[in-house]
C-alpha atoms as a PDB file:
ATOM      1  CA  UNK A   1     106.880 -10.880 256.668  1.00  0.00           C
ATOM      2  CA  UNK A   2     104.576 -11.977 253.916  1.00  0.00           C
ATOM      3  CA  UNK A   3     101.680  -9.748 254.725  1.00  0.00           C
ATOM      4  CA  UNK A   4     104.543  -6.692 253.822  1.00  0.00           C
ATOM      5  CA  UNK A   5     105.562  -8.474 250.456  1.00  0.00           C
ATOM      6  CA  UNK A   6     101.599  -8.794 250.066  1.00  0.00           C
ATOM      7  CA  UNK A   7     100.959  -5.206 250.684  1.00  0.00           C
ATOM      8  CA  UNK A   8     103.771  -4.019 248.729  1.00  0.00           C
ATOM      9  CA  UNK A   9     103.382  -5.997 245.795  1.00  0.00           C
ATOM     10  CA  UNK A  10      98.969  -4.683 245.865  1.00  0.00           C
ATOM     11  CA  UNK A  11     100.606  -1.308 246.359  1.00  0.00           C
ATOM     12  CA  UNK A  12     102.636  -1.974 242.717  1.00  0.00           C
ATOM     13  CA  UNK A  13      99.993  -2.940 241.118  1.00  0.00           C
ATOM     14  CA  UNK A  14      98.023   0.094 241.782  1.00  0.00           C
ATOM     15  CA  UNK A  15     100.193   1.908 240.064  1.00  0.00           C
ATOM     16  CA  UNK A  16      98.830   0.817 236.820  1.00  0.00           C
ATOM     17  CA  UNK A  17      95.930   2.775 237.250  1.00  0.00           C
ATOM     18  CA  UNK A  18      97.901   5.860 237.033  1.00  0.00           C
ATOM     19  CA  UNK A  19      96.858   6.830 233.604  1.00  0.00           C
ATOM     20  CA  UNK A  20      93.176   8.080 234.791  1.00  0.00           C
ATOM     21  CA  UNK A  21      95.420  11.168 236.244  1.00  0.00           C
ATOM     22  CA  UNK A  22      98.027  11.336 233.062  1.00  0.00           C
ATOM     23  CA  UNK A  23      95.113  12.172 231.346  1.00  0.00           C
ATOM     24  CA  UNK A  24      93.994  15.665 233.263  1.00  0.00           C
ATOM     25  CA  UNK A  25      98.528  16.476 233.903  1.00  0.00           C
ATOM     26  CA  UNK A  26      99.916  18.960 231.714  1.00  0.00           C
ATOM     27  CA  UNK A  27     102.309  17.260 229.626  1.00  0.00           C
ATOM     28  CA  UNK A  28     105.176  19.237 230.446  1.00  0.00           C
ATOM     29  CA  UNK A  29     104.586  18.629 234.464  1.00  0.00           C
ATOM     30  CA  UNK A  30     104.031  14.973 233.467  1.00  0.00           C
ATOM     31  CA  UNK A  31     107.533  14.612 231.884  1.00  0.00           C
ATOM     32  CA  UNK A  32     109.256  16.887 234.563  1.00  0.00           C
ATOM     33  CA  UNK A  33     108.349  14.415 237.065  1.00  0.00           C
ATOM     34  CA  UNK A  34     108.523  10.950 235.329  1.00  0.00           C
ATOM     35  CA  UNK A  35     112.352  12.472 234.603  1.00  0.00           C
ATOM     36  CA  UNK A  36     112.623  13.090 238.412  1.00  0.00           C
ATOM     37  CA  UNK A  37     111.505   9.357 238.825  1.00  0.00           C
ATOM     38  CA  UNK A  38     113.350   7.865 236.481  1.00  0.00           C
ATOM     39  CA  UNK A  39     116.598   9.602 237.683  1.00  0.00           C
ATOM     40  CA  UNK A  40     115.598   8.102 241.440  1.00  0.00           C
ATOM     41  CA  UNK A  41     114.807   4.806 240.285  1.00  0.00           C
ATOM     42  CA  UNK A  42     118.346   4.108 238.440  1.00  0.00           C
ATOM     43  CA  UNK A  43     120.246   5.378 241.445  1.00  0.00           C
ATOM     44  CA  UNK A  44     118.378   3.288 243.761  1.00  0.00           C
ATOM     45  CA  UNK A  45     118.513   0.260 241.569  1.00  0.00           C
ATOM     46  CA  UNK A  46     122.116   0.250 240.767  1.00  0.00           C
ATOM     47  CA  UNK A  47     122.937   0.987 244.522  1.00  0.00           C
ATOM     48  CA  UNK A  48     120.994  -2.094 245.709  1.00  0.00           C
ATOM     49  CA  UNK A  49     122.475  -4.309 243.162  1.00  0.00           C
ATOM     50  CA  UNK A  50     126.097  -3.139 244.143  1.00  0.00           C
ATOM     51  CA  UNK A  51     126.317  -2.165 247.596  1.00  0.00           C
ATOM     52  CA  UNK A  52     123.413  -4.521 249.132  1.00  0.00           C
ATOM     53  CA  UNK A  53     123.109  -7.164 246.658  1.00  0.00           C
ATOM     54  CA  UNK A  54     126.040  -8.279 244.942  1.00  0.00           C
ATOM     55  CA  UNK A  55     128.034  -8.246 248.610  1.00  0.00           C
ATOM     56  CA  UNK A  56     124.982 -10.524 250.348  1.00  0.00           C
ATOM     57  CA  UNK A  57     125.506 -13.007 247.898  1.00  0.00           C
ATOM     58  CA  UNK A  58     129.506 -12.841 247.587  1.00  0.00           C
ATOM     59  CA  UNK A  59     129.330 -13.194 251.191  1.00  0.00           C
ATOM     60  CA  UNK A  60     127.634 -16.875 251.117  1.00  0.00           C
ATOM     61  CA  UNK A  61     128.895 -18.267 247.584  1.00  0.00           C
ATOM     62  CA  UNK A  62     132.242 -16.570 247.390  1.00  0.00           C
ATOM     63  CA  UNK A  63     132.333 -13.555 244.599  1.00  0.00           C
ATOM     64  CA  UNK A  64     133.309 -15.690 241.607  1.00  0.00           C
ATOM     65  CA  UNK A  65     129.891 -17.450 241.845  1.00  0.00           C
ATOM     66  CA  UNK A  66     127.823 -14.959 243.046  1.00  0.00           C
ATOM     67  CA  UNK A  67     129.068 -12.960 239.890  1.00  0.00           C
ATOM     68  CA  UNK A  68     128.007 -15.675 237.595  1.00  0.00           C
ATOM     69  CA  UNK A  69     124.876 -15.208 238.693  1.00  0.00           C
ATOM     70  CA  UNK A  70     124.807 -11.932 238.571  1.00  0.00           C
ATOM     71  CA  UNK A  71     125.837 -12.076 234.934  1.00  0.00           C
ATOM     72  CA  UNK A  72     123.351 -14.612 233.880  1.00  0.00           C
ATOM     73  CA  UNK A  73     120.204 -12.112 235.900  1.00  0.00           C
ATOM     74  CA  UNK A  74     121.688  -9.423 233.370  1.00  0.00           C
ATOM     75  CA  UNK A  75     121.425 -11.322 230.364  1.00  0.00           C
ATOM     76  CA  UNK A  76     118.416 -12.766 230.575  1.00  0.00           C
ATOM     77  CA  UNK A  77     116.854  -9.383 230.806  1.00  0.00           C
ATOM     78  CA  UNK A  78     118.379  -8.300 227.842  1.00  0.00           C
ATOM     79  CA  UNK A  79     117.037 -11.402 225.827  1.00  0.00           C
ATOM     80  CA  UNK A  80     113.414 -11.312 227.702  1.00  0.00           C
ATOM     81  CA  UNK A  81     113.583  -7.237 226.586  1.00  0.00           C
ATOM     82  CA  UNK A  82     114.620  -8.313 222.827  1.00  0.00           C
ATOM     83  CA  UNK A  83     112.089 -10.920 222.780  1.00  0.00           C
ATOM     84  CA  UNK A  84     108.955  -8.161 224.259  1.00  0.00           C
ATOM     85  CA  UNK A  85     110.311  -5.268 222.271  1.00  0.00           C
ATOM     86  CA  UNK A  86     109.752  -7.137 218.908  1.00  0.00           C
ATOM     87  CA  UNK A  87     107.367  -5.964 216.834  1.00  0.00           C
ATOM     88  CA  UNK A  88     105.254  -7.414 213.632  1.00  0.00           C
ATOM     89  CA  UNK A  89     106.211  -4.193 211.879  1.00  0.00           C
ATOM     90  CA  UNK A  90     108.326  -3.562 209.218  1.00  0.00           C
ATOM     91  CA  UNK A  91     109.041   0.743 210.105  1.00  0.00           C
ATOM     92  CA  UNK A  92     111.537   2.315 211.810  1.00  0.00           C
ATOM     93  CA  UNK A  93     109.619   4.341 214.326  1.00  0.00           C
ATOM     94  CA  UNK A  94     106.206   1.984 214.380  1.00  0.00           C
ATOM     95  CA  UNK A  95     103.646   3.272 217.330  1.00  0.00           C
ATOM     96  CA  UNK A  96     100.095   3.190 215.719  1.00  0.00           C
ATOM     97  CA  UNK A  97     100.386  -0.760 215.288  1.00  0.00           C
ATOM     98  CA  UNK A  98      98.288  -3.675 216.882  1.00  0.00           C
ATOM     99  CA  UNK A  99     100.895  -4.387 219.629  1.00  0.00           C
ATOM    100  CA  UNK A 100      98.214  -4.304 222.096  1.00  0.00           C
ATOM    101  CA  UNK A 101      98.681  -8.398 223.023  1.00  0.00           C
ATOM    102  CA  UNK A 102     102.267  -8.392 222.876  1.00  0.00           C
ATOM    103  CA  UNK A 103     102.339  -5.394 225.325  1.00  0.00           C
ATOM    104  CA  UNK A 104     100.012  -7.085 227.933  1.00  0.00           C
ATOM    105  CA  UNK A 105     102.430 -10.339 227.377  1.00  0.00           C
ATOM    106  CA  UNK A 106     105.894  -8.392 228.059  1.00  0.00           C
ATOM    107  CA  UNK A 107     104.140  -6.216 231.016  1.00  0.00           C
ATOM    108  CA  UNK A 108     102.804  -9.447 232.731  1.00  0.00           C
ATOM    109  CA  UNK A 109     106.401 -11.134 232.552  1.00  0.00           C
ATOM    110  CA  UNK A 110     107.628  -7.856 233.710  1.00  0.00           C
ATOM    111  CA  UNK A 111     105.482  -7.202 236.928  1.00  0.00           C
ATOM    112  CA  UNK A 112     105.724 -11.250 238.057  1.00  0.00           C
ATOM    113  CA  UNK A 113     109.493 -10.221 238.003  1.00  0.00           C
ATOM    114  CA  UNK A 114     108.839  -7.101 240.127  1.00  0.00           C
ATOM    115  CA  UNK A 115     106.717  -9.236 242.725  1.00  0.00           C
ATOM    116  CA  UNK A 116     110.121 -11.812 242.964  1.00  0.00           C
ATOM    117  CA  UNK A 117     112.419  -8.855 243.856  1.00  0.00           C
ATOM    118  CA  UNK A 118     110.252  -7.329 246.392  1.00  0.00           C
ATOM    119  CA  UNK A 119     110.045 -10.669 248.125  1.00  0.00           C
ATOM    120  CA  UNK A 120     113.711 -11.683 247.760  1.00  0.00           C
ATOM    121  CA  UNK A 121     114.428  -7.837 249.263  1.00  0.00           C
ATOM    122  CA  UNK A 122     112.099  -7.995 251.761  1.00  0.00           C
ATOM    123  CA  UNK A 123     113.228 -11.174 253.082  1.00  0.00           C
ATOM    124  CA  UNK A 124     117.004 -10.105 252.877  1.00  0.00           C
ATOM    125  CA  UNK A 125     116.443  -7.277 254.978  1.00  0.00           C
ATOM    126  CA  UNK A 126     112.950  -5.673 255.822  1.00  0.00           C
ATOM    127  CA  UNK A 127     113.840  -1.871 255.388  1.00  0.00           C
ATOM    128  CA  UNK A 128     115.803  -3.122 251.925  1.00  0.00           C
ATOM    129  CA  UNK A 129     112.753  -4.157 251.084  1.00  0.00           C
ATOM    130  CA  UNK A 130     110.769  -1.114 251.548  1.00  0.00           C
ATOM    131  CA  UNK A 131     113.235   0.592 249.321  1.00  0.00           C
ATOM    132  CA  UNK A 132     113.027  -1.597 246.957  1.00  0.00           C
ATOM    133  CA  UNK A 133     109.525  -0.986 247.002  1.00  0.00           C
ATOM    134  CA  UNK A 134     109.641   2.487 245.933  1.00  0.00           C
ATOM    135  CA  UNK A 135     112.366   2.101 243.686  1.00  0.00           C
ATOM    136  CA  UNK A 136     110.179  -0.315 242.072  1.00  0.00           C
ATOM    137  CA  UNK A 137     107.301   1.981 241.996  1.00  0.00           C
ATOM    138  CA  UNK A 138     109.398   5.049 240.676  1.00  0.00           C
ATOM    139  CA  UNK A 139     110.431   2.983 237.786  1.00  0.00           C
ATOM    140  CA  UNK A 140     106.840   1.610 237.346  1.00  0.00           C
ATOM    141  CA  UNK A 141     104.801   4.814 236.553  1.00  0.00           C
ATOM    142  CA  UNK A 142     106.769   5.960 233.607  1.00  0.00           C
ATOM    143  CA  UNK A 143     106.632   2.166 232.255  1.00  0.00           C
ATOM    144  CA  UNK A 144     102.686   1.912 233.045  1.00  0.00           C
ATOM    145  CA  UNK A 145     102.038   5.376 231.788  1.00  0.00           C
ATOM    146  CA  UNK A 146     103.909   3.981 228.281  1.00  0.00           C
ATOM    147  CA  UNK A 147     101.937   0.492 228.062  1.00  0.00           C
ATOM    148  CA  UNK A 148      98.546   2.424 229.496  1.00  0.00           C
ATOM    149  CA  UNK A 149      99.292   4.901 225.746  1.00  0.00           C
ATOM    150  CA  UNK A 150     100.385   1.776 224.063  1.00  0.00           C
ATOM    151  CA  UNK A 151      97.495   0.352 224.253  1.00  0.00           C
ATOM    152  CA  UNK A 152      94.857   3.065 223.968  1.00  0.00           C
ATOM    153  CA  UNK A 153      96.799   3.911 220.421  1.00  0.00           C
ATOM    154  CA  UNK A 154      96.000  -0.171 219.920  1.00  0.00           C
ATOM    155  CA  UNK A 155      92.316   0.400 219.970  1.00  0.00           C
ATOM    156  CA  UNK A 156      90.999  -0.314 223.489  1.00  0.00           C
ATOM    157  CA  UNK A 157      88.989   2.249 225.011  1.00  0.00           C
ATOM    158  CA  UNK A 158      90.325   3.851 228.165  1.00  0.00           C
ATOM    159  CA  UNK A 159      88.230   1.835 230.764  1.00  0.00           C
ATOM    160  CA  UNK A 160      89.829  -1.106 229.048  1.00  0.00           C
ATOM    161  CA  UNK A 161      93.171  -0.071 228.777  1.00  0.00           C
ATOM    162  CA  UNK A 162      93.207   0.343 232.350  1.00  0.00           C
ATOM    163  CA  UNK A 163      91.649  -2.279 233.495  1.00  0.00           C
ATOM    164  CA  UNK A 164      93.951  -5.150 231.132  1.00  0.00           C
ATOM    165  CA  UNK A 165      97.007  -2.872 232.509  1.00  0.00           C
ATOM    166  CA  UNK A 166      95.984  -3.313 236.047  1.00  0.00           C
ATOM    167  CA  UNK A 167      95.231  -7.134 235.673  1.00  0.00           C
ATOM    168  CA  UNK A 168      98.689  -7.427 233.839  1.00  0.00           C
ATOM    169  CA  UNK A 169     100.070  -5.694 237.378  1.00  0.00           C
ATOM    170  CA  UNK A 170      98.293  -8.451 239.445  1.00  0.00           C
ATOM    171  CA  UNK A 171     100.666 -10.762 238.290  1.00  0.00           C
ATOM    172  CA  UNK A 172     103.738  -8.949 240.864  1.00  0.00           C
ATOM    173  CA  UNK A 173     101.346 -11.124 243.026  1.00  0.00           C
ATOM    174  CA  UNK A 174     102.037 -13.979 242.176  1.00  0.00           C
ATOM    175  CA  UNK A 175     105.985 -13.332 241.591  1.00  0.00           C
ATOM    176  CA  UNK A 176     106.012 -11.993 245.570  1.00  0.00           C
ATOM    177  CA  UNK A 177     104.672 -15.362 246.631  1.00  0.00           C
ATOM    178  CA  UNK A 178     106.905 -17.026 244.388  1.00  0.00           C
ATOM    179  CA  UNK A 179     109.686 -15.605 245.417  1.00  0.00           C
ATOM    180  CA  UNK A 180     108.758 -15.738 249.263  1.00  0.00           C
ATOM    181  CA  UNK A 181     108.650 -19.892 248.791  1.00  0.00           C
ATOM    182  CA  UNK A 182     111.510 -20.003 246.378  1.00  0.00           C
ATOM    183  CA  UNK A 183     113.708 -18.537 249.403  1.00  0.00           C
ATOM    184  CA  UNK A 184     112.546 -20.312 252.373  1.00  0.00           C
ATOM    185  CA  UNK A 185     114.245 -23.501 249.987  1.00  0.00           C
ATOM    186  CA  UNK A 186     117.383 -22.262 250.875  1.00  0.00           C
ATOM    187  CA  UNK A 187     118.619 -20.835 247.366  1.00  0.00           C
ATOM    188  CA  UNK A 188     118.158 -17.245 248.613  1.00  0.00           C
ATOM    189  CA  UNK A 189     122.003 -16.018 247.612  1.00  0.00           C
ATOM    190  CA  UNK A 190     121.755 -17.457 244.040  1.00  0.00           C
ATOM    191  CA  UNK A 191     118.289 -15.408 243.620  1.00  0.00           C
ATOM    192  CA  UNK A 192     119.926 -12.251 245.300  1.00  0.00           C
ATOM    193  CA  UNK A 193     122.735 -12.227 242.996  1.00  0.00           C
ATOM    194  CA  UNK A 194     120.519 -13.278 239.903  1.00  0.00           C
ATOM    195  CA  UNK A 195     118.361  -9.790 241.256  1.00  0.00           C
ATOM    196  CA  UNK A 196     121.065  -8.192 241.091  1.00  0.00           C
ATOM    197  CA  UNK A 197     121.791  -8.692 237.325  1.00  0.00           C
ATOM    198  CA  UNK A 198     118.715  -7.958 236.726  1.00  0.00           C
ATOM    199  CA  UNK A 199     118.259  -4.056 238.873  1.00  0.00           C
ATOM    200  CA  UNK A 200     121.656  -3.286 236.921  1.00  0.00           C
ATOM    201  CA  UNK A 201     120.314  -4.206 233.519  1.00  0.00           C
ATOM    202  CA  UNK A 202     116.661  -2.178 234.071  1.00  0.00           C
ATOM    203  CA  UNK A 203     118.932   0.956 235.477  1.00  0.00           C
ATOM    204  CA  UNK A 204     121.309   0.354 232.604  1.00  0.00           C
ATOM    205  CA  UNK A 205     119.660  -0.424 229.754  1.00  0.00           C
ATOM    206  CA  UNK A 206     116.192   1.051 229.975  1.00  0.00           C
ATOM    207  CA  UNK A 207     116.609   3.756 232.655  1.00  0.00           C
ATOM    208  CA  UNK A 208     119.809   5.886 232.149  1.00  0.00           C
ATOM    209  CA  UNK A 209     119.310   6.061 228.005  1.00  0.00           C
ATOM    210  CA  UNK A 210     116.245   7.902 228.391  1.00  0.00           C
ATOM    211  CA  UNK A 211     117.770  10.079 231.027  1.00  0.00           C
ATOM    212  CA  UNK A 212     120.383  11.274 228.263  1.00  0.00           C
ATOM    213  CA  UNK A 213     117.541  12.083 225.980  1.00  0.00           C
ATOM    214  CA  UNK A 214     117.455  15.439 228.437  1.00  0.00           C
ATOM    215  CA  UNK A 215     119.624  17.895 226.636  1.00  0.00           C
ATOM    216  CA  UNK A 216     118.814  20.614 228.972  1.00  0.00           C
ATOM    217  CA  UNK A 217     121.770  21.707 231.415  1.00  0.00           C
ATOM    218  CA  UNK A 218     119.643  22.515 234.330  1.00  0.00           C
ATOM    219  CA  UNK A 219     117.563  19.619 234.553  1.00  0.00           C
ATOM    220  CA  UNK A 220     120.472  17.359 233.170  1.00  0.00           C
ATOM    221  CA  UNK A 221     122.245  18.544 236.611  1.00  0.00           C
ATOM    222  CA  UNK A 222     119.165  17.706 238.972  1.00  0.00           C
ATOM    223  CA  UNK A 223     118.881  14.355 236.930  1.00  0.00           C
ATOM    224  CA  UNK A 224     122.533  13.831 238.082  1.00  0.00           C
ATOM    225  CA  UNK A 225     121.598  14.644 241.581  1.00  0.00           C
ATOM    226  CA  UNK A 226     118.308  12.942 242.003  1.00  0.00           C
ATOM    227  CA  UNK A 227     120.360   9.851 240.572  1.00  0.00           C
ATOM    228  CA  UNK A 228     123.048  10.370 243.664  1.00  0.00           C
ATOM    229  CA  UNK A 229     120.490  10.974 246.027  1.00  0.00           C
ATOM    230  CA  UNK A 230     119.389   7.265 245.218  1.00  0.00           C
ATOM    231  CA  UNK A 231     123.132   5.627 245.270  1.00  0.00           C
ATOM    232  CA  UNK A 232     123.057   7.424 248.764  1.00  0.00           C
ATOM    233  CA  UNK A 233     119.547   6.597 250.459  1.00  0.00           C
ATOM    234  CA  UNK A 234     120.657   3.101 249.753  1.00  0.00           C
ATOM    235  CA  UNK A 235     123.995   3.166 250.711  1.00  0.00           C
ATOM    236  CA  UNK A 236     123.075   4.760 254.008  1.00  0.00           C
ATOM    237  CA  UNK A 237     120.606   2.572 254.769  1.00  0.00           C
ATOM    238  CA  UNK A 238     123.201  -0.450 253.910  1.00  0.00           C
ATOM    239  CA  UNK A 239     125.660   1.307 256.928  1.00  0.00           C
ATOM    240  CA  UNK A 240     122.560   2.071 259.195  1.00  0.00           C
ATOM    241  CA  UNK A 241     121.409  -1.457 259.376  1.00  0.00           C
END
Protein backbone atom coordinates (compact mmCIF):
# COMPACT_ATOMS: atom_id res chain seq x y z
CA UNK A 1 0.00 0.00 0.00
CA UNK A 2 2.61 2.61 0.70
CA UNK A 3 4.86 1.91 -2.21
CA UNK A 4 1.39 3.10 -4.42
CA UNK A 5 0.96 6.35 -2.22
CA UNK A 6 4.90 6.62 -2.84
CA UNK A 7 4.64 6.27 -6.51
CA UNK A 8 1.70 8.37 -6.84
CA UNK A 9 2.67 11.13 -4.82
CA UNK A 10 6.64 11.06 -7.16
CA UNK A 11 4.22 10.87 -10.07
CA UNK A 12 2.56 14.49 -8.68
CA UNK A 13 5.42 15.95 -8.27
CA UNK A 14 6.58 15.48 -11.73
CA UNK A 15 4.11 17.38 -12.85
CA UNK A 16 5.83 20.50 -11.89
CA UNK A 17 8.16 20.15 -14.52
CA UNK A 18 5.52 20.65 -17.02
CA UNK A 19 6.44 24.12 -17.97
CA UNK A 20 9.67 22.95 -20.15
CA UNK A 21 6.69 21.79 -22.70
CA UNK A 22 4.25 25.03 -22.01
CA UNK A 23 6.95 26.74 -23.41
CA UNK A 24 7.13 25.07 -27.19
CA UNK A 25 2.51 24.60 -26.93
CA UNK A 26 0.66 27.00 -28.85
CA UNK A 27 -1.17 29.01 -26.48
CA UNK A 28 -4.46 28.41 -27.76
CA UNK A 29 -3.91 24.34 -27.59
CA UNK A 30 -2.46 25.04 -24.12
CA UNK A 31 -5.70 26.67 -22.82
CA UNK A 32 -8.03 24.22 -24.79
CA UNK A 33 -6.66 21.51 -22.79
CA UNK A 34 -5.93 22.98 -19.27
CA UNK A 35 -9.98 23.91 -19.77
CA UNK A 36 -10.54 20.16 -20.57
CA UNK A 37 -8.59 19.44 -17.25
CA UNK A 38 -9.93 21.71 -15.20
CA UNK A 39 -13.54 20.71 -16.18
CA UNK A 40 -12.37 16.83 -15.23
CA UNK A 41 -10.77 17.71 -12.15
CA UNK A 42 -13.96 19.58 -10.50
CA UNK A 43 -16.23 16.72 -11.48
CA UNK A 44 -14.01 14.21 -10.06
CA UNK A 45 -13.33 16.17 -6.95
CA UNK A 46 -16.79 17.05 -6.02
CA UNK A 47 -17.92 13.38 -6.79
CA UNK A 48 -15.35 11.92 -4.36
CA UNK A 49 -16.15 14.32 -1.68
CA UNK A 50 -19.98 13.52 -2.01
CA UNK A 51 -20.57 10.15 -3.14
CA UNK A 52 -17.25 8.38 -1.66
CA UNK A 53 -16.23 10.63 1.00
CA UNK A 54 -18.74 12.32 2.90
CA UNK A 55 -20.83 8.71 3.09
CA UNK A 56 -17.39 6.74 4.44
CA UNK A 57 -17.21 9.00 7.14
CA UNK A 58 -21.12 9.42 7.97
CA UNK A 59 -21.01 5.79 8.02
CA UNK A 60 -18.49 5.55 11.18
CA UNK A 61 -19.24 8.99 13.07
CA UNK A 62 -22.88 9.39 12.25
CA UNK A 63 -23.57 12.40 9.54
CA UNK A 64 -23.89 15.25 12.05
CA UNK A 65 -20.16 14.80 12.92
CA UNK A 66 -18.80 13.74 9.93
CA UNK A 67 -20.36 17.07 8.51
CA UNK A 68 -18.59 19.13 11.04
CA UNK A 69 -15.70 18.00 9.76
CA UNK A 70 -16.41 18.37 6.58
CA UNK A 71 -17.23 22.00 7.22
CA UNK A 72 -14.17 22.80 9.15
CA UNK A 73 -11.80 20.91 5.83
CA UNK A 74 -13.77 23.67 3.76
CA UNK A 75 -12.94 26.52 5.74
CA UNK A 76 -9.69 26.13 6.40
CA UNK A 77 -8.99 26.12 2.73
CA UNK A 78 -10.61 29.19 2.25
CA UNK A 79 -8.48 30.93 5.07
CA UNK A 80 -5.07 28.99 3.99
CA UNK A 81 -6.16 30.42 0.16
CA UNK A 82 -6.75 34.11 1.71
CA UNK A 83 -3.67 33.90 3.63
CA UNK A 84 -1.35 32.56 0.10
CA UNK A 85 -3.28 34.79 -2.24
CA UNK A 86 -2.15 37.99 -0.33
CA UNK A 87 -0.03 40.09 -1.90
CA UNK A 88 2.49 43.13 -0.78
CA UNK A 89 0.87 45.14 -3.55
CA UNK A 90 -1.23 47.89 -3.47
CA UNK A 91 -2.98 47.35 -7.53
CA UNK A 92 -5.85 45.83 -8.56
CA UNK A 93 -4.57 43.43 -11.16
CA UNK A 94 -0.70 43.12 -9.70
CA UNK A 95 1.36 40.22 -11.77
CA UNK A 96 4.89 41.74 -12.43
CA UNK A 97 5.56 41.88 -8.51
CA UNK A 98 8.23 40.02 -6.30
CA UNK A 99 5.76 37.28 -5.17
CA UNK A 100 8.24 34.77 -6.07
CA UNK A 101 8.73 33.54 -2.06
CA UNK A 102 5.25 33.77 -1.19
CA UNK A 103 4.37 31.56 -4.24
CA UNK A 104 6.92 28.78 -3.35
CA UNK A 105 5.37 29.14 0.42
CA UNK A 106 1.52 28.69 -0.68
CA UNK A 107 2.58 25.87 -3.41
CA UNK A 108 4.58 23.88 -0.72
CA UNK A 109 1.50 24.01 1.79
CA UNK A 110 -0.52 23.13 -1.17
CA UNK A 111 1.28 19.93 -2.54
CA UNK A 112 1.96 18.50 1.36
CA UNK A 113 -1.94 18.72 1.28
CA UNK A 114 -2.13 16.82 -2.05
CA UNK A 115 0.33 14.02 -0.67
CA UNK A 116 -2.37 13.66 2.63
CA UNK A 117 -5.34 13.05 0.25
CA UNK A 118 -3.70 10.59 -1.92
CA UNK A 119 -2.78 8.60 1.14
CA UNK A 120 -6.08 8.97 3.03
CA UNK A 121 -7.75 7.79 -0.62
CA UNK A 122 -5.55 5.23 -1.20
CA UNK A 123 -5.94 3.70 2.06
CA UNK A 124 -9.86 4.07 1.95
CA UNK A 125 -10.07 2.18 -1.07
CA UNK A 126 -7.10 1.38 -3.52
CA UNK A 127 -8.85 2.12 -6.96
CA UNK A 128 -10.32 5.53 -5.04
CA UNK A 129 -7.07 6.21 -4.71
CA UNK A 130 -5.89 5.94 -8.17
CA UNK A 131 -8.60 8.35 -9.07
CA UNK A 132 -7.78 10.53 -6.84
CA UNK A 133 -4.53 10.45 -8.28
CA UNK A 134 -5.43 11.79 -11.54
CA UNK A 135 -7.89 14.06 -10.35
CA UNK A 136 -5.13 15.43 -8.43
CA UNK A 137 -2.88 15.62 -11.34
CA UNK A 138 -5.59 17.22 -13.72
CA UNK A 139 -5.98 19.96 -11.27
CA UNK A 140 -2.16 20.22 -10.77
CA UNK A 141 -0.91 21.21 -14.31
CA UNK A 142 -2.97 24.27 -14.74
CA UNK A 143 -1.88 25.33 -11.01
CA UNK A 144 1.98 24.43 -11.77
CA UNK A 145 1.83 25.94 -15.19
CA UNK A 146 0.49 29.37 -13.15
CA UNK A 147 3.24 29.27 -10.23
CA UNK A 148 6.02 27.91 -13.01
CA UNK A 149 4.85 31.86 -14.97
CA UNK A 150 4.61 33.32 -11.57
CA UNK A 151 7.74 32.96 -10.90
CA UNK A 152 9.67 33.39 -14.14
CA UNK A 153 7.72 37.03 -14.25
CA UNK A 154 9.49 37.20 -10.45
CA UNK A 155 12.93 37.11 -11.90
CA UNK A 156 14.24 33.52 -11.76
CA UNK A 157 15.51 32.15 -14.83
CA UNK A 158 13.71 29.16 -16.28
CA UNK A 159 16.12 26.37 -15.01
CA UNK A 160 15.33 27.89 -11.66
CA UNK A 161 11.86 28.32 -11.84
CA UNK A 162 11.58 24.79 -12.48
CA UNK A 163 13.67 23.41 -10.40
CA UNK A 164 12.21 25.60 -6.90
CA UNK A 165 8.65 24.47 -8.46
CA UNK A 166 9.60 20.89 -8.53
CA UNK A 167 11.26 20.95 -4.98
CA UNK A 168 8.05 22.83 -3.74
CA UNK A 169 6.15 19.47 -5.33
CA UNK A 170 8.45 17.16 -3.23
CA UNK A 171 6.75 18.19 -0.34
CA UNK A 172 3.23 15.83 -1.54
CA UNK A 173 5.98 13.45 -0.16
CA UNK A 174 6.02 14.10 2.83
CA UNK A 175 2.06 14.82 3.20
CA UNK A 176 1.56 10.96 1.63
CA UNK A 177 3.62 9.61 4.50
CA UNK A 178 1.94 11.77 6.80
CA UNK A 179 -1.14 10.92 6.02
CA UNK A 180 -0.37 7.05 5.67
CA UNK A 181 0.75 7.20 9.69
CA UNK A 182 -1.90 9.66 10.65
CA UNK A 183 -4.51 6.81 9.56
CA UNK A 184 -3.08 3.69 10.79
CA UNK A 185 -3.87 5.86 14.45
CA UNK A 186 -7.25 5.14 13.94
CA UNK A 187 -8.64 8.78 13.10
CA UNK A 188 -9.10 7.80 9.43
CA UNK A 189 -13.08 8.98 9.24
CA UNK A 190 -12.36 12.42 10.82
CA UNK A 191 -9.46 12.92 8.03
CA UNK A 192 -11.87 11.52 5.25
CA UNK A 193 -14.51 13.89 6.06
CA UNK A 194 -11.99 16.84 6.76
CA UNK A 195 -10.78 15.71 2.77
CA UNK A 196 -13.77 16.06 1.88
CA UNK A 197 -14.21 19.79 2.80
CA UNK A 198 -11.37 20.37 1.39
CA UNK A 199 -11.95 18.52 -2.64
CA UNK A 200 -15.35 20.60 -2.44
CA UNK A 201 -13.69 23.89 -1.64
CA UNK A 202 -10.65 23.41 -4.52
CA UNK A 203 -13.66 22.30 -7.10
CA UNK A 204 -15.70 25.18 -5.75
CA UNK A 205 -13.80 27.92 -5.20
CA UNK A 206 -10.80 27.73 -7.47
CA UNK A 207 -11.96 25.28 -10.18
CA UNK A 208 -15.55 26.02 -11.43
CA UNK A 209 -14.94 30.15 -11.44
CA UNK A 210 -12.42 29.84 -13.98
CA UNK A 211 -14.52 27.41 -15.91
CA UNK A 212 -17.23 30.32 -16.24
CA UNK A 213 -14.57 32.59 -17.55
CA UNK A 214 -15.39 30.40 -20.99
CA UNK A 215 -18.01 32.43 -22.73
CA UNK A 216 -17.96 30.29 -25.71
CA UNK A 217 -21.19 28.01 -26.23
CA UNK A 218 -19.44 25.11 -27.72
CA UNK A 219 -16.74 24.62 -25.44
CA UNK A 220 -18.97 25.90 -22.45
CA UNK A 221 -21.11 22.60 -23.41
CA UNK A 222 -18.02 20.11 -23.50
CA UNK A 223 -16.86 21.88 -20.19
CA UNK A 224 -20.32 20.78 -18.88
CA UNK A 225 -19.75 17.33 -20.13
CA UNK A 226 -16.17 16.70 -19.30
CA UNK A 227 -17.37 17.94 -15.72
CA UNK A 228 -20.23 14.96 -15.79
CA UNK A 229 -17.98 12.59 -17.15
CA UNK A 230 -16.00 13.09 -13.77
CA UNK A 231 -19.24 13.00 -11.29
CA UNK A 232 -19.74 9.65 -13.29
CA UNK A 233 -16.20 7.82 -13.45
CA UNK A 234 -16.42 8.28 -9.75
CA UNK A 235 -19.71 7.40 -9.07
CA UNK A 236 -19.33 4.22 -11.06
CA UNK A 237 -16.45 3.24 -9.59
CA UNK A 238 -18.21 3.92 -5.98
CA UNK A 239 -21.14 1.10 -7.30
CA UNK A 240 -18.40 -1.17 -8.94
CA UNK A 241 -16.45 -1.65 -5.82
Amino acid sequence: MLYLILLSTVIVSLVSLIGIFALSVRRESLWLLIFILISFAAGVLLGTSFFRLLPESSFQLGLDEAVKYFIVGFTSFYLLERIIRWRHCQEIECKVHPVSKLTLIGASFHNFIDGITIAITYVTDINLGIITTLAIIAHEIPHELGDFGILVFGGYTVRKALLYNFLTALTAILGSLLGYFLVAKNILPYIIAFAGGNFTYIATSDLIPELHKETDLGRSLISFLVFVSGLILVYLLGALI
